[in-house]
PDB file of N, CA and C in Angstrom:
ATOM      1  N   UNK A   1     107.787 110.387 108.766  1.00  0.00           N
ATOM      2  CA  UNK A   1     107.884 109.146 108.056  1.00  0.00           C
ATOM      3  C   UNK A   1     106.561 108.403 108.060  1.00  0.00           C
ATOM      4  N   UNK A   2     105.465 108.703 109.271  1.00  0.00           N
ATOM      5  CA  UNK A   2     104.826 107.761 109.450  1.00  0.00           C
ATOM      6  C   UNK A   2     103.478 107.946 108.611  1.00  0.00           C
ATOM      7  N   UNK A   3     103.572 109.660 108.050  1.00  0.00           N
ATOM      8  CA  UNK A   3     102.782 110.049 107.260  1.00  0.00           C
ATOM      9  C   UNK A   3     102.842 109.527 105.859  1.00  0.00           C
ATOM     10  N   UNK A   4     104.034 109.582 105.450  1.00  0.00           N
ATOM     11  CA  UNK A   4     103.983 109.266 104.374  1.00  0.00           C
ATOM     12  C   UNK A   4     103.825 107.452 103.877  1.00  0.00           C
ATOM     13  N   UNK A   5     104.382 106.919 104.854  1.00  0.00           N
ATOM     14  CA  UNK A   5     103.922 105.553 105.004  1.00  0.00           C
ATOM     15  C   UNK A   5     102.830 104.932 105.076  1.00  0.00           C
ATOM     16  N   UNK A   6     102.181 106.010 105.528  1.00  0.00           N
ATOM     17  CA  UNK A   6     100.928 105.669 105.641  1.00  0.00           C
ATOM     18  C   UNK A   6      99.716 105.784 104.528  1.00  0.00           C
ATOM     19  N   UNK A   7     100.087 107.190 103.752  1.00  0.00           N
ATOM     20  CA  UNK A   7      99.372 107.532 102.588  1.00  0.00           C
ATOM     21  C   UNK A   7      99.728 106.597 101.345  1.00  0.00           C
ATOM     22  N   UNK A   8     100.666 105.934 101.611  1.00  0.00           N
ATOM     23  CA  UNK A   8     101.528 105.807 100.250  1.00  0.00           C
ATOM     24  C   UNK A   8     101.412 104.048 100.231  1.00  0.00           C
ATOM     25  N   UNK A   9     101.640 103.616 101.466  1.00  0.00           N
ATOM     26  CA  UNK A   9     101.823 102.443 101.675  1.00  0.00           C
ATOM     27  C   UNK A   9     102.884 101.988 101.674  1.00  0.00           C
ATOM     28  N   UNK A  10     103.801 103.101 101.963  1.00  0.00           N
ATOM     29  CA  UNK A  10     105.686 102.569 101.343  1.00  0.00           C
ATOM     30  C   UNK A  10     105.819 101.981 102.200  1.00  0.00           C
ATOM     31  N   UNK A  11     106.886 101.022 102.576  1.00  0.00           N
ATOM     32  CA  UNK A  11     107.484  99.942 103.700  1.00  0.00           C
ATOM     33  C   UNK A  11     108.693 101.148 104.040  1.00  0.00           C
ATOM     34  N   UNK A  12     109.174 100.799 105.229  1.00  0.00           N
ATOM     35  CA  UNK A  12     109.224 101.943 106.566  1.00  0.00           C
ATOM     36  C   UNK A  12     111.280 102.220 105.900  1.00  0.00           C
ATOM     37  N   UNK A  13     111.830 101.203 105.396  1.00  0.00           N
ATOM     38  CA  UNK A  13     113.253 101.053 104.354  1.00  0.00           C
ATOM     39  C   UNK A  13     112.864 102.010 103.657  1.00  0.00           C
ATOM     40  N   UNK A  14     111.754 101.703 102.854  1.00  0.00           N
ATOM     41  CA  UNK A  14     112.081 102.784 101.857  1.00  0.00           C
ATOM     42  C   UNK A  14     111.900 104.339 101.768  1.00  0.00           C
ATOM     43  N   UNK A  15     110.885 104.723 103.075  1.00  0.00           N
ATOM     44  CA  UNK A  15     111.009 105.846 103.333  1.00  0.00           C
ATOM     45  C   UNK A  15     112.439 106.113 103.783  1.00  0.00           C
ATOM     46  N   UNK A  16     112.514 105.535 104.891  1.00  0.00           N
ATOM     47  CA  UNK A  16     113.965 105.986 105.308  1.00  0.00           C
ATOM     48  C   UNK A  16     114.941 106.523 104.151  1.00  0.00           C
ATOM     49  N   UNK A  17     115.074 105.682 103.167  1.00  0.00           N
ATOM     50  CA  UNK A  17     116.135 105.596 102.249  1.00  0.00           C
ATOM     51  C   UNK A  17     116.204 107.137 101.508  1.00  0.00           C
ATOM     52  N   UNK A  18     114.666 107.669 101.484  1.00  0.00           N
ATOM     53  CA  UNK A  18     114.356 109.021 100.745  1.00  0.00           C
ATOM     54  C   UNK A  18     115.116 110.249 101.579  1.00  0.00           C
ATOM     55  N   UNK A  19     115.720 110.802 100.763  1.00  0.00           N
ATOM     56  CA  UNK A  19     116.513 112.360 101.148  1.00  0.00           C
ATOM     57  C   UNK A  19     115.521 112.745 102.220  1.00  0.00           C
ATOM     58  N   UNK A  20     115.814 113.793 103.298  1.00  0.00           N
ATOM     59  CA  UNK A  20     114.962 114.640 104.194  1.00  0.00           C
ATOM     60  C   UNK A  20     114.327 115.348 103.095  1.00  0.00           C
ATOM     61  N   UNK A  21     114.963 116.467 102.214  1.00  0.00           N
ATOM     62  CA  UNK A  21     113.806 116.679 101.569  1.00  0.00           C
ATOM     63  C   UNK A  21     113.308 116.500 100.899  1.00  0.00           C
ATOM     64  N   UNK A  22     113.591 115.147 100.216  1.00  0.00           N
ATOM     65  CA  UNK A  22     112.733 114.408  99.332  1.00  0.00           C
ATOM     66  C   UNK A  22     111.068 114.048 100.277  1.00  0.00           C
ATOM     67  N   UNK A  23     111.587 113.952 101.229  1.00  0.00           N
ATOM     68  CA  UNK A  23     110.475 113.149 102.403  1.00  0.00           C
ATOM     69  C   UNK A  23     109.758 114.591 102.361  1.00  0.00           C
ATOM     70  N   UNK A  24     109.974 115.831 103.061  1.00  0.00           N
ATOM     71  CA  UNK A  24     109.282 117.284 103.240  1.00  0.00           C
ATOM     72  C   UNK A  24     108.696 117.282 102.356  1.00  0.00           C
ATOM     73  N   UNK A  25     108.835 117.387 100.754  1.00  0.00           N
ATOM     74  CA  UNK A  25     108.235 117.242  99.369  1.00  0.00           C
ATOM     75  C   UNK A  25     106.947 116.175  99.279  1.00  0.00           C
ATOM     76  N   UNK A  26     107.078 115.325  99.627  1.00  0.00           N
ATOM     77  CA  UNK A  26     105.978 114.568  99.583  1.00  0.00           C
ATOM     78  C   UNK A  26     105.315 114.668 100.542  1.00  0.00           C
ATOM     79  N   UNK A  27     105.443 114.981 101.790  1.00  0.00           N
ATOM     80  CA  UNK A  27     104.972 115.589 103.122  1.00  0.00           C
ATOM     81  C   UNK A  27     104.214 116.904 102.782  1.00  0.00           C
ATOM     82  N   UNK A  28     104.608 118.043 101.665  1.00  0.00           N
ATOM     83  CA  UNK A  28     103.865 119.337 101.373  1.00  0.00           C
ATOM     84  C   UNK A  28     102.664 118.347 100.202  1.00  0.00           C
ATOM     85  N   UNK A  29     102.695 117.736  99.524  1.00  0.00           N
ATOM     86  CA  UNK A  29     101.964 117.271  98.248  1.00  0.00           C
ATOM     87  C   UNK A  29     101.230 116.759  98.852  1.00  0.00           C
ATOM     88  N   UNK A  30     100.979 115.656  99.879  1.00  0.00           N
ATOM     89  CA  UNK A  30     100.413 114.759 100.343  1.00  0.00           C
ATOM     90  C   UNK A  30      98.927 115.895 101.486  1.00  0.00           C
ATOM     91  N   UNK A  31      99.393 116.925 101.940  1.00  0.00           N
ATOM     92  CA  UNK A  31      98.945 117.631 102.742  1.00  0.00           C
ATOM     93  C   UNK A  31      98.567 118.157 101.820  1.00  0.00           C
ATOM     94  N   UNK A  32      98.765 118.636 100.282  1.00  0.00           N
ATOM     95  CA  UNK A  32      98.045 119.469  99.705  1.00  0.00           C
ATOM     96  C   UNK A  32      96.801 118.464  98.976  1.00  0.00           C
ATOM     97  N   UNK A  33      96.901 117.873  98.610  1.00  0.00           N
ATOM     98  CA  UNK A  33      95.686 116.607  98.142  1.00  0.00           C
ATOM     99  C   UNK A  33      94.924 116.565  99.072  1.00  0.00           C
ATOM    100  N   UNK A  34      95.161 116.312 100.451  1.00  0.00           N
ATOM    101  CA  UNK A  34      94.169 116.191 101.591  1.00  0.00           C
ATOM    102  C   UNK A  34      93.251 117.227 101.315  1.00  0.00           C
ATOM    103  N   UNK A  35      94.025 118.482 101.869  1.00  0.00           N
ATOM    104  CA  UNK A  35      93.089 120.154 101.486  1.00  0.00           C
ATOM    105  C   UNK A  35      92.335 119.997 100.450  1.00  0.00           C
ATOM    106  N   UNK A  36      92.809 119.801  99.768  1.00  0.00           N
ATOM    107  CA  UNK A  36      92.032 120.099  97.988  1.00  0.00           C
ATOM    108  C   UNK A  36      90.486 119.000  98.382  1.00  0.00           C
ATOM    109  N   UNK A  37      90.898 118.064  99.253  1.00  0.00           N
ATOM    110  CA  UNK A  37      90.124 116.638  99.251  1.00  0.00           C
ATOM    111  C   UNK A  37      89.156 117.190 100.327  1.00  0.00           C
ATOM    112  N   UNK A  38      89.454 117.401 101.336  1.00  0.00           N
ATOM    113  CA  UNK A  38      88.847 118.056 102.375  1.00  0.00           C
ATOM    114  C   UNK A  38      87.974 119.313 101.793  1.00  0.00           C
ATOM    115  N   UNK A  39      88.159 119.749 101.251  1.00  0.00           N
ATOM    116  CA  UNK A  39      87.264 121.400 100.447  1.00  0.00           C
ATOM    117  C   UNK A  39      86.327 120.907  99.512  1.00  0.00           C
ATOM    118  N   UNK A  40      86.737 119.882  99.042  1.00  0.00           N
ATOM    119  CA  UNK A  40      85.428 119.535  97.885  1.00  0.00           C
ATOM    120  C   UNK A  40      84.278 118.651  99.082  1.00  0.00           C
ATOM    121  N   UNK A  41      84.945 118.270  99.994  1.00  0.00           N
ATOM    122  CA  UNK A  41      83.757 117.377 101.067  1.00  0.00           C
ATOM    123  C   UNK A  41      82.759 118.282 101.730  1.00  0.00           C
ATOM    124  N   UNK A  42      83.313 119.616 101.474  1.00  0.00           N
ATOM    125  CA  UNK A  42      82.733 120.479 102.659  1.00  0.00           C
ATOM    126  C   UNK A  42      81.855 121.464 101.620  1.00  0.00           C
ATOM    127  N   UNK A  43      82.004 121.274 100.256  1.00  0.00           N
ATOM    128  CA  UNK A  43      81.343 122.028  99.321  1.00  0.00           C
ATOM    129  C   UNK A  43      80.022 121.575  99.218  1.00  0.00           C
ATOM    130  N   UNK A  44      78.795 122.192  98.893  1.00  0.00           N
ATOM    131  CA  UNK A  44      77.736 121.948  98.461  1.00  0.00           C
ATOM    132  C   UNK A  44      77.919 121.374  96.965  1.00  0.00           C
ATOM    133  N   UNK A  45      77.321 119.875  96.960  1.00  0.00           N
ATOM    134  CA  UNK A  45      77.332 119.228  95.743  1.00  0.00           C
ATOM    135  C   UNK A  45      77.151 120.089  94.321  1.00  0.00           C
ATOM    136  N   UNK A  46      76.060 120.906  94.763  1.00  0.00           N
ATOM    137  CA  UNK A  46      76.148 121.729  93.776  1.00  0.00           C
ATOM    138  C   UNK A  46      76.886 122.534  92.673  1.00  0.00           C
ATOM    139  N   UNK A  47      77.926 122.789  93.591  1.00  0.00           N
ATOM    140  CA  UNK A  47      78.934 123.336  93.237  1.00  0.00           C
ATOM    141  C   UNK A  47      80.330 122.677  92.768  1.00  0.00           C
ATOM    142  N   UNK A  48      79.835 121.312  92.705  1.00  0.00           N
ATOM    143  CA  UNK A  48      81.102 120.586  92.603  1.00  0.00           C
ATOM    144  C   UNK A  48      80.556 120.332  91.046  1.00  0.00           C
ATOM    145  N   UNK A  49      79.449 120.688  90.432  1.00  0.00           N
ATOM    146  CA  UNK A  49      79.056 119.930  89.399  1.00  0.00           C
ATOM    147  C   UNK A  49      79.569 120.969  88.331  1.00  0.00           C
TER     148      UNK A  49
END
């Protein structure tokens, strides 16, 4: 919960309120943006162009 609260800014109700795997779902997406985010930081600028 505290992940997604945190990325998202949701108030701590409305996570709760989300299905378990509604919550896992945004828990895999949220972790996949990071990666994607994390790989372009670690790329040579160059290559980002």
């Amino acid at each position: 919960m505290a992940f997604i609260a945190y990325h998202f800014h949701w108030p701590r109700a409305e996570v709760m309120n989300l299905e378990h795997a509604e919550r896992r779902r945004w828990c895999r997406q949220i972790s996949e943006i990071n990666r994607m985010l994390d790989d372009k930081a670690t790329k040579p600028i160059e290559t980002l162009l």
